[in-house]
Protein backbone atom coordinates (compact mmCIF):
# COMPACT_ATOMS: atom_id res chain seq x y z
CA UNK A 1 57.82 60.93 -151.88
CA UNK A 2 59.09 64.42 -153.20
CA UNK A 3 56.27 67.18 -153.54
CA UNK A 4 55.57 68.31 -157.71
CA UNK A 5 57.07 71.76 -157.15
CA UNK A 6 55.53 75.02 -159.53
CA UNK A 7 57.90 75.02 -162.44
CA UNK A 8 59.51 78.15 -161.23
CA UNK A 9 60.59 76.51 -158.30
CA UNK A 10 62.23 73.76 -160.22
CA UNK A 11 63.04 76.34 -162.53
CA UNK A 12 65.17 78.41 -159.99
CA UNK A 13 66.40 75.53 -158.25
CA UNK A 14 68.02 74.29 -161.21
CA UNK A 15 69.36 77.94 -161.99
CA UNK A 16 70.96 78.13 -158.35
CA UNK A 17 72.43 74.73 -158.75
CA UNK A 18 74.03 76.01 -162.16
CA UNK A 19 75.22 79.07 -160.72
CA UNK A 20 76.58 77.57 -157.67
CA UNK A 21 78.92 75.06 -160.21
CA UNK A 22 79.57 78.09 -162.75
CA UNK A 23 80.82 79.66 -159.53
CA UNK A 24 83.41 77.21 -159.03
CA UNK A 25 84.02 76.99 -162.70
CA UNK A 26 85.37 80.40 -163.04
CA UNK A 27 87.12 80.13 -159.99
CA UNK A 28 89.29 76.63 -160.38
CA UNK A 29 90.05 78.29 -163.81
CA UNK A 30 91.85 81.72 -161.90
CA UNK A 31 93.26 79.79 -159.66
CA UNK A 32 95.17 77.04 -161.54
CA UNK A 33 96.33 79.90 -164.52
CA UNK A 34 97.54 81.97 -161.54
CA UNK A 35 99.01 79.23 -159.09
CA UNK A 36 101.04 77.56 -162.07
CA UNK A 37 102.38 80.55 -162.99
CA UNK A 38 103.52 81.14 -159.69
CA UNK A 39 105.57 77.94 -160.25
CA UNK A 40 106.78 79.75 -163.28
CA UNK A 41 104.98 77.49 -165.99
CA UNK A 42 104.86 79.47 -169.26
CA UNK A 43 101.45 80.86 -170.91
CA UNK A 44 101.30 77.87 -173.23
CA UNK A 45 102.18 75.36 -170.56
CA UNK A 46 99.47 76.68 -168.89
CA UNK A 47 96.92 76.70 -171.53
CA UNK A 48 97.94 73.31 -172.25
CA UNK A 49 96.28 71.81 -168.81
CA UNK A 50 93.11 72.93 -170.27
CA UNK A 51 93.29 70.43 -173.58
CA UNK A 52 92.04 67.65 -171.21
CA UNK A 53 88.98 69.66 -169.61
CA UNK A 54 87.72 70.75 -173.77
CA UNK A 55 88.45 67.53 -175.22
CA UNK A 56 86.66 65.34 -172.17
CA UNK A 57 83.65 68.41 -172.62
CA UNK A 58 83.25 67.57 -176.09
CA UNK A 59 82.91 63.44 -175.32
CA UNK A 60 80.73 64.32 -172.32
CA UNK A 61 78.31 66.33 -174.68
CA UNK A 62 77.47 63.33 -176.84
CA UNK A 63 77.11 60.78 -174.35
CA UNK A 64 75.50 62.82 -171.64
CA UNK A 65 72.26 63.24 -173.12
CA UNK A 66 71.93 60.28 -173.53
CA UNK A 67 72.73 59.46 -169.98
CA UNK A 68 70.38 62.60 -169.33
CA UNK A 69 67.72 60.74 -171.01
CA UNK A 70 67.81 57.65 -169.31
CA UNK A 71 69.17 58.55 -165.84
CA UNK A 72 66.92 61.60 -165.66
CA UNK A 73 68.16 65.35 -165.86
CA UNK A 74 68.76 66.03 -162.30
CA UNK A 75 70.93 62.75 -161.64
CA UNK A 76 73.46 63.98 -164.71
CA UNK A 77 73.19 67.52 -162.88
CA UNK A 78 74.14 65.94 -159.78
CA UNK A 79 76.80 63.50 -161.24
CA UNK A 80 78.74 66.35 -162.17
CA UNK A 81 78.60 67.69 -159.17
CA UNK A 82 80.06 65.17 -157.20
CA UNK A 83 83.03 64.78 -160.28
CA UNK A 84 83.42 68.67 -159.84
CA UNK A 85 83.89 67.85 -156.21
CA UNK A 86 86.11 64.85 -156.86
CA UNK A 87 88.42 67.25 -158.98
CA UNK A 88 88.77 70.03 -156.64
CA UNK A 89 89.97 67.39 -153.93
CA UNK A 90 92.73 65.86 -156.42
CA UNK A 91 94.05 69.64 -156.43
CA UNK A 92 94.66 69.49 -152.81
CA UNK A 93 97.56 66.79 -152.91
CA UNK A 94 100.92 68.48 -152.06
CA UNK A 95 102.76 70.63 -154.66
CA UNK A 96 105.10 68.07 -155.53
CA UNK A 97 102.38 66.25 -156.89
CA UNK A 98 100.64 68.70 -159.10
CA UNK A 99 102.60 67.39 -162.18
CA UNK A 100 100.96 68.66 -165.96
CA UNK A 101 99.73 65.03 -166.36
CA UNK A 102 98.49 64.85 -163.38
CA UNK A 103 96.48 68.46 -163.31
CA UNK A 104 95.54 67.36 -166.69
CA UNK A 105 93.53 64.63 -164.87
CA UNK A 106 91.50 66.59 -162.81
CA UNK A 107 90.85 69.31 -165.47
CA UNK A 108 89.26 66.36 -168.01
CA UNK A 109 87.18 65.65 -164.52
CA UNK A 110 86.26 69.05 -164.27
CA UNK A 111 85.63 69.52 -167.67
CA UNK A 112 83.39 66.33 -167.73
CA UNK A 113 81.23 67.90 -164.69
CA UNK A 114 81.05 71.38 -166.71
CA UNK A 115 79.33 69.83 -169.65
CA UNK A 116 76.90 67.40 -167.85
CA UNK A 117 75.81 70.16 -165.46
CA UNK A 118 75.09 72.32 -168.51
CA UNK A 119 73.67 69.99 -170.43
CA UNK A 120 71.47 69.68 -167.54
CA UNK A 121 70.17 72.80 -167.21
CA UNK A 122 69.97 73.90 -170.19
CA UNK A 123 67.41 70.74 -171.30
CA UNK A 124 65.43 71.39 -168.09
CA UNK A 125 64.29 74.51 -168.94
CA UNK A 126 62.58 73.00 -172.11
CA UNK A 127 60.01 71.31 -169.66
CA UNK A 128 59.66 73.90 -166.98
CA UNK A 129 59.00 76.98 -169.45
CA UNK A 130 55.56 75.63 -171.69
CA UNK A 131 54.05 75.28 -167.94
CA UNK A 132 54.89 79.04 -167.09
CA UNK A 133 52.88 81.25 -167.98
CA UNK A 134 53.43 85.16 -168.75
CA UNK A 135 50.77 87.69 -169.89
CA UNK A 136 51.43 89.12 -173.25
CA UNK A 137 53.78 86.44 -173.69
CA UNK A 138 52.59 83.40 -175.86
CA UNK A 139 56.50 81.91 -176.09
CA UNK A 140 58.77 82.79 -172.57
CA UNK A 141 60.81 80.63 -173.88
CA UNK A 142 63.70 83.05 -175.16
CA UNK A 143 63.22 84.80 -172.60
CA UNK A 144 64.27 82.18 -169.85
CA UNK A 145 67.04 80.50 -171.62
CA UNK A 146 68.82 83.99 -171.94
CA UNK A 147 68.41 84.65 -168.49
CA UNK A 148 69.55 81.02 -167.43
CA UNK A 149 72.98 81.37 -169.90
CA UNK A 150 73.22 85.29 -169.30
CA UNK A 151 73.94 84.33 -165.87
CA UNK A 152 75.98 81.66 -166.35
CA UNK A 153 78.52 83.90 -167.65
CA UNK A 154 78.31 86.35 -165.42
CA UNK A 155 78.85 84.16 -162.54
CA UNK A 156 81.86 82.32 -164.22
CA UNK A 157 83.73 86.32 -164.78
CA UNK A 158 82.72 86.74 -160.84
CA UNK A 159 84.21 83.26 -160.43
CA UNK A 160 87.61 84.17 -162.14
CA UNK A 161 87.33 87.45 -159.19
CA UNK A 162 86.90 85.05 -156.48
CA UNK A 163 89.24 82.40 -157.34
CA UNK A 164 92.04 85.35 -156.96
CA UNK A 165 90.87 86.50 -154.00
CA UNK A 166 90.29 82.81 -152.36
CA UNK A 167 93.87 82.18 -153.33
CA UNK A 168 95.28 85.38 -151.57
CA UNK A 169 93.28 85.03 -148.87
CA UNK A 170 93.67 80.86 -148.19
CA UNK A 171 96.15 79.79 -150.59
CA UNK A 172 95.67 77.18 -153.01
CA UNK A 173 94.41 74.37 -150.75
CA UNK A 174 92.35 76.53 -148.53
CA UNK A 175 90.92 77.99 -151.42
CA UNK A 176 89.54 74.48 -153.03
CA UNK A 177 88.27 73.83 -149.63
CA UNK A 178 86.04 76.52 -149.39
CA UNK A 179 84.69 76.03 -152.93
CA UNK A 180 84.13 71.79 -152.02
CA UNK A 181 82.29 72.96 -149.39
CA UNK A 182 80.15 75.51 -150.77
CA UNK A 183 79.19 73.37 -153.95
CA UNK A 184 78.63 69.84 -151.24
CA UNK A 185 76.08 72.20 -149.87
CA UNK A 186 74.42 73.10 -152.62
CA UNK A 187 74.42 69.57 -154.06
CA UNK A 188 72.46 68.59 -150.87
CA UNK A 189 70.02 71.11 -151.43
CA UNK A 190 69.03 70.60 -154.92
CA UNK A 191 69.14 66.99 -154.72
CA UNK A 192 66.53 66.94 -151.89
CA UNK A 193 64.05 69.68 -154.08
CA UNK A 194 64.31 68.49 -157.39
CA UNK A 195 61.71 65.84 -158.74
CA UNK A 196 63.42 62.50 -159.55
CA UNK A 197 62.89 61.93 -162.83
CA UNK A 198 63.35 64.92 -164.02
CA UNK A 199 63.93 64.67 -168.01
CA UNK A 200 63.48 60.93 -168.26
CA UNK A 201 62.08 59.82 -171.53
CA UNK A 202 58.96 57.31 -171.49
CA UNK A 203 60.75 54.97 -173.83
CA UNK A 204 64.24 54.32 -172.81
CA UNK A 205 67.28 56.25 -175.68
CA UNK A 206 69.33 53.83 -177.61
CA UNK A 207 72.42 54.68 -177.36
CA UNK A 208 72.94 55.05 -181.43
CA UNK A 209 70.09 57.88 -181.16
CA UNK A 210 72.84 60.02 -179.85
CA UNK A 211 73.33 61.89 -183.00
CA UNK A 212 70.55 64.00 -183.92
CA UNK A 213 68.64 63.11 -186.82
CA UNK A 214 67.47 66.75 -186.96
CA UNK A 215 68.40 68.91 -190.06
CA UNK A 216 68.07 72.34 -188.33
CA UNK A 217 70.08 70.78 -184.92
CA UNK A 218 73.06 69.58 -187.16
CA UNK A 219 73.44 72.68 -188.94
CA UNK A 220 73.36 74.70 -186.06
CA UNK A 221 75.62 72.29 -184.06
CA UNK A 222 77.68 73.00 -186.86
CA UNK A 223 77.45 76.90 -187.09
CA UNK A 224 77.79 76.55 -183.81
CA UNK A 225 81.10 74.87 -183.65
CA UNK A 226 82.73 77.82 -185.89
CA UNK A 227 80.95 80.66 -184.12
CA UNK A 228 83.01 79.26 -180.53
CA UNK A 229 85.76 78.35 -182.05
CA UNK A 230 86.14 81.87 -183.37
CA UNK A 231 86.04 83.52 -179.68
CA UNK A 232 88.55 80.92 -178.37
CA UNK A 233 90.70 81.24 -181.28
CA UNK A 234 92.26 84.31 -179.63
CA UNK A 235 90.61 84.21 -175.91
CA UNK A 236 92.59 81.36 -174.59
CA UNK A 237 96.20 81.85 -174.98
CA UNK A 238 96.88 84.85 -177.32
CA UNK A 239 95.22 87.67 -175.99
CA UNK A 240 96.70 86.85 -172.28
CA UNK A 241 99.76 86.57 -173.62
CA UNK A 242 99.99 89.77 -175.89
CA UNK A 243 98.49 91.54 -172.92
CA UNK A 244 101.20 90.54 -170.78
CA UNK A 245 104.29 90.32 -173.19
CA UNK A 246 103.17 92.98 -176.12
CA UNK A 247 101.18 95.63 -173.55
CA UNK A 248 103.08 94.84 -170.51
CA UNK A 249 99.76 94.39 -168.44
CA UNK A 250 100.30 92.88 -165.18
CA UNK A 251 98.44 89.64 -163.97
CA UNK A 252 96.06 91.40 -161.83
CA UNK A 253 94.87 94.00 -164.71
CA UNK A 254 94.63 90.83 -167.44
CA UNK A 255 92.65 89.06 -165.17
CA UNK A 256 90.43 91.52 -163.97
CA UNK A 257 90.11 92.27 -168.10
CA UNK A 258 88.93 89.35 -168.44
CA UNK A 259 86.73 88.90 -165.84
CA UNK A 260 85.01 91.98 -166.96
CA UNK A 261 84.86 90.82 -170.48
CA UNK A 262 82.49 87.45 -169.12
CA UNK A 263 80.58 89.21 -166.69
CA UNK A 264 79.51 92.18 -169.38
CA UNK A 265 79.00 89.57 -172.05
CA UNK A 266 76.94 87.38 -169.46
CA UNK A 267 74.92 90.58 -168.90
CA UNK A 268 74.28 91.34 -172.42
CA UNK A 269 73.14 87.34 -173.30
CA UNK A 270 70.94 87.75 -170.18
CA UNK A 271 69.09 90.74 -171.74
CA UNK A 272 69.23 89.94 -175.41
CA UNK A 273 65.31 89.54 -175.31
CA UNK A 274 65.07 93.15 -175.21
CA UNK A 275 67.19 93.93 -177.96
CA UNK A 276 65.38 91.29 -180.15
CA UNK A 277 61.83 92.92 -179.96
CA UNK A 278 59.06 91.69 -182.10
CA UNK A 279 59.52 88.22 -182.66
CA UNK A 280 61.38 85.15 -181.46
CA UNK A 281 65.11 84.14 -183.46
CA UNK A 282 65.12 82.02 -186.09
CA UNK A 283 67.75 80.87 -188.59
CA UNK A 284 68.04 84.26 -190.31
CA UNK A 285 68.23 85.95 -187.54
CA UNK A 286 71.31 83.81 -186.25
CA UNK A 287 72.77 84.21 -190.06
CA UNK A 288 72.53 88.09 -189.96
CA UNK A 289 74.41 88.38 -186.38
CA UNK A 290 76.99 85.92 -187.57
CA UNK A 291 78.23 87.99 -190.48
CA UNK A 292 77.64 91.52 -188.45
CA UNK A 293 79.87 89.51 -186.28
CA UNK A 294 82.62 88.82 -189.15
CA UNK A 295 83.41 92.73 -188.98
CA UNK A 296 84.16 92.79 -185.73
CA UNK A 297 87.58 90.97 -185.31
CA UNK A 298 88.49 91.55 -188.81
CA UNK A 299 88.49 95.61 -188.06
CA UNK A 300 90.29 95.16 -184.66
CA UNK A 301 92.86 93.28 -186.27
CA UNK A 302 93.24 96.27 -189.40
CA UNK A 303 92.84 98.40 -186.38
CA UNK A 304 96.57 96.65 -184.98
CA UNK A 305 97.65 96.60 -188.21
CA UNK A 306 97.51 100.52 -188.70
CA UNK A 307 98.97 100.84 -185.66
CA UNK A 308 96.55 103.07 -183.81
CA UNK A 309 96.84 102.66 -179.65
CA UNK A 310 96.87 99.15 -178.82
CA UNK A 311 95.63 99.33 -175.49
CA UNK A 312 92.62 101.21 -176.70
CA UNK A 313 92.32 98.89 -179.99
CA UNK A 314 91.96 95.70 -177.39
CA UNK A 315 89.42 97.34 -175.02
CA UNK A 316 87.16 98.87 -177.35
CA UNK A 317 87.32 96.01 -179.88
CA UNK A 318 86.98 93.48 -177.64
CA UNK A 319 84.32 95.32 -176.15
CA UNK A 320 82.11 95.23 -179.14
CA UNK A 321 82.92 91.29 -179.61
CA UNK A 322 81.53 90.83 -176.22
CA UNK A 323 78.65 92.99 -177.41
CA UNK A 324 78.01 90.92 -180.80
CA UNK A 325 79.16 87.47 -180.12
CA UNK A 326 76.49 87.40 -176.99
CA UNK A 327 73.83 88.54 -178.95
CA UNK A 328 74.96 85.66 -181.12
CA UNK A 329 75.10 83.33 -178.47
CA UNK A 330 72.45 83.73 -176.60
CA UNK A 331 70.65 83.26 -179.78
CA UNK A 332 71.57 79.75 -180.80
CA UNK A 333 71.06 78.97 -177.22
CA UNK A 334 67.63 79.77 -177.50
CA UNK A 335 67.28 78.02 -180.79
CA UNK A 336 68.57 74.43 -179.72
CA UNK A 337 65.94 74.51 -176.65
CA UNK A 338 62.96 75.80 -179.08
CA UNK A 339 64.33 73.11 -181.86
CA UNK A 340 64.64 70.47 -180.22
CA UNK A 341 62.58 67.56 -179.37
CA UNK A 342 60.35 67.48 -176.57
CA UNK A 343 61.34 63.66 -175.90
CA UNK A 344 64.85 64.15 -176.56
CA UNK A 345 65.77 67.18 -175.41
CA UNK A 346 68.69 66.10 -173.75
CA UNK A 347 70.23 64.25 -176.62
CA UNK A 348 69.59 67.11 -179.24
CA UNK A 349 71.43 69.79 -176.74
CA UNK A 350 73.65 67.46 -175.75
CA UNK A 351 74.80 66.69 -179.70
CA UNK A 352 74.81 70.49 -179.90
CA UNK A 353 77.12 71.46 -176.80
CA UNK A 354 79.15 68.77 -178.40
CA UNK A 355 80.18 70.92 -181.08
CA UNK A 356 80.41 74.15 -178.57
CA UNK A 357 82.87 72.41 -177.60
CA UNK A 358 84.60 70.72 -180.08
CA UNK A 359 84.81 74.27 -181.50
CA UNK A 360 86.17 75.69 -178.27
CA UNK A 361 89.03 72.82 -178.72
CA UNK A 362 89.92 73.33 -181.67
CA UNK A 363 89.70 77.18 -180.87
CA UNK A 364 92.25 76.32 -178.25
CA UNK A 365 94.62 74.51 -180.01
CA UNK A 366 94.72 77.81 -182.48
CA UNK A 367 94.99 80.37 -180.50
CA UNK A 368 98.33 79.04 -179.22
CA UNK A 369 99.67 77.92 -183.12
CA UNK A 370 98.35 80.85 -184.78
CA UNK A 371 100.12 82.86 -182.41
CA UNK A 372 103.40 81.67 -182.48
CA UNK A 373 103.61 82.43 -186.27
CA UNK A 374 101.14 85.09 -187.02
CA UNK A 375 100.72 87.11 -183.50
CA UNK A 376 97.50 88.30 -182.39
CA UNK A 377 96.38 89.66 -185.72
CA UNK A 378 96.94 86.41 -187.56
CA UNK A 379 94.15 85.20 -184.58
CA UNK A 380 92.17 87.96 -185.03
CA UNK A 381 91.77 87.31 -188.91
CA UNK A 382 91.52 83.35 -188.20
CA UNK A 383 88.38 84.75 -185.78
CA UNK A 384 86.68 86.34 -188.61
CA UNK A 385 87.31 83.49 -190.96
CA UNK A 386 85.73 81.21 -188.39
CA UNK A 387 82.35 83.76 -187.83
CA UNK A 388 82.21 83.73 -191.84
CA UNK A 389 82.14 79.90 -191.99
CA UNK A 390 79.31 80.24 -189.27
CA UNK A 391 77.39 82.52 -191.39
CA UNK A 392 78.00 80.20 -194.27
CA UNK A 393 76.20 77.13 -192.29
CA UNK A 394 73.42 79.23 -190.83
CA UNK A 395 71.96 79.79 -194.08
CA UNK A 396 70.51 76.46 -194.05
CA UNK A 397 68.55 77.11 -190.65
CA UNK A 398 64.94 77.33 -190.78
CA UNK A 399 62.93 80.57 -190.75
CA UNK A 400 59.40 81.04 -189.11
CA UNK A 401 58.19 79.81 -192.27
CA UNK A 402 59.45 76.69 -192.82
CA UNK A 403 58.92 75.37 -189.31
């Protein structure tokens, strides 16, 4: 019979089980974008194994809190550890085998364990945090969901780091080797110190109480789906590809870019609390970021436009994105946790990181179309359109006063 452990422990148990599959995340990401184009696959050829892994993501979302519900939080969390595992293996076949189709595969895998384990943590910490408690703190609950999803990111950028250097140091193969092994390990571990039911709900979910029946939850699943879609829009395939073709960076200095962009944005979500002093987030405050937000790409993209340096344009623009799109992340990630309900927490932030990434699909499929016909600045003002339509849809959150 497994011991009750303090909610801390289950707390950081859970966090070093996310971090451990964020980890490898990051890294299977770097190393397929750098591997195929050593086999001279073009950027959108590329970006185009990655439809699978946001598509399956979005599916996985909706169903898995269910599953989460029924199966209990730590099985889901431990599913997708064993498909993470399952698609790092497939990667290993020889190179002749590693057709688009087939890599397509094992990304939708991947992508399937990325949204369970995150839908997984992120609903645990909705029962651990009410039993923690902080002096002068009467609601910790911010505070812990921006550390959890602060650190998330950070770890993926430090995965993109060590998915290069795996891959120069063992190859491709060797390199999904290691990371099997390291995340096997850590799936033992957390598997033999988490409680077993773990997010179960006393009356068993129906399957059509998958979409949430909350007002607030839908309109910030939908907010939610414009404020991602906007980042992706020109993350995913333009801005590696202007940086490469347009700036004439090399691989090493776009990646590292990029790398640097999650970890500093991780960073900022983790400590968010602190810039948000005085009271907790609530719908306004998620409206208010979103349209400080809208300014953001729109001026980097008149910024190109007038033709001042683009190197410096990119960096500091992109820098400030980081900046304001974390703030406005780590936000609504607090929000879904403090919205939703107690007995179906998974199903509410499962509905919600349904439409994270449904917008991070549809961002995807943009950021390669937009580009071919309008550049980088057609992306850029696609971005701002998106935040706008965000900003739109948060207006009908709730405020402190009508909770």
């Amino acid at each position: 019979m497994q011991p009750q452990n303090h909610p801390l422990t289950n707390y950081a148990v859970i966090t070093g089980g996310y971090w451990a599959f964020t980890l490898t995340d990051g890294a299977i990401r770097m190393l397929v974008v750098l591997f195929f184009h050593q086999l001279g696959y073009s950027a959108l050829a590329i970006a185009s194994l990655f439809l699978f892994y946001e598509f399956f993501g979005m599916v996985t979302n909706l169903v898995g809190g269910w599953l989460g519900a029924r199966l209990g939080l730590n099985n889901t969390m431990h599913i997708g550890m064993i498909m993470q595992l399952v698609a790092l293996m497939m990667l290993t076949v020889p190179v002749e085998y590693l057709s688009v189709a087939y890599v397509m595969v094992a990304q939708a895998l991947s992508g399937i364990a990325k949204d369970l384990n995150k839908m997984s943590a992120k609903a645990s910490v909705k029962l651990f945090v009410p039993s923690i408690k902080e002096a002068g703190q009467s609601n910790p609950l911010f505070k812990w969901v921006a550390a959890l999803t602060g650190s998330k990111n950070t770890l993926k950028g430090i995965g993109f780091f060590l998915g290069g250097l795996l891959l120069a140091l063992y190859g491709f193969q060797g390199a999904l080797y290691v990371l099997a092994g390291g995340l096997f390990s850590v799936l033992i571990l957390t598997w033999l110190l988490l409680p077993s039911d773990l997010g179960t709900t006393k009356n068993k979910a129906k399957f059509s109480q998958i979409f949430s029946n909350s007002p607030a939850i839908n309109w910030l699943s939908a907010a939610r789906f414009f404020l991602f879609g906007s980042r992706d829009v020109w993350f995913v395939v333009a801005l590696p590809v202007y940086l490469t073709t347009s700036l004439a960076w090399s691989y090493e200095q776009t990646g590292a870019f990029f790398a640097l962009w999650v970890i500093g944005y991780g960073i900022v979500q983790a400590f968010t609390p602190s810039l948000i002093r005085g009271h907790a987030p609530d719908g306004k405050t998620a409206q208010w970021l979103a349209i400080l937000l809208t300014i953001v790409p729109a001026g980097i993209a008149w910024a190109l436009y007038s033709q001042l340096d683009a190197s410096t344009v990119i960096i500091v623009g992109l820098t400030l994105f980081a900046i304001a799109f974390a703030i406005n992340s780590a936000v609504h990630s607090y929000l879904v946790v403090e919205w939703a309900d107690k007995e179906k927490v998974a199903m509410n932030v499962g509905f919600y990181y349904m439409a994270n990434a449904g917008g991070r699909l549809t961002g995807t499929v943009l950021s390669g179309l937009v580009f071919q016909y309008y550049g980088l600045i057609g992306c850029l003002i696609t971005s701002s359109l998106l935040v706008a339509a965000a900003a739109l849809l948060s207006s009908k959150l709730p405020n402190h006063s009508a909770l």
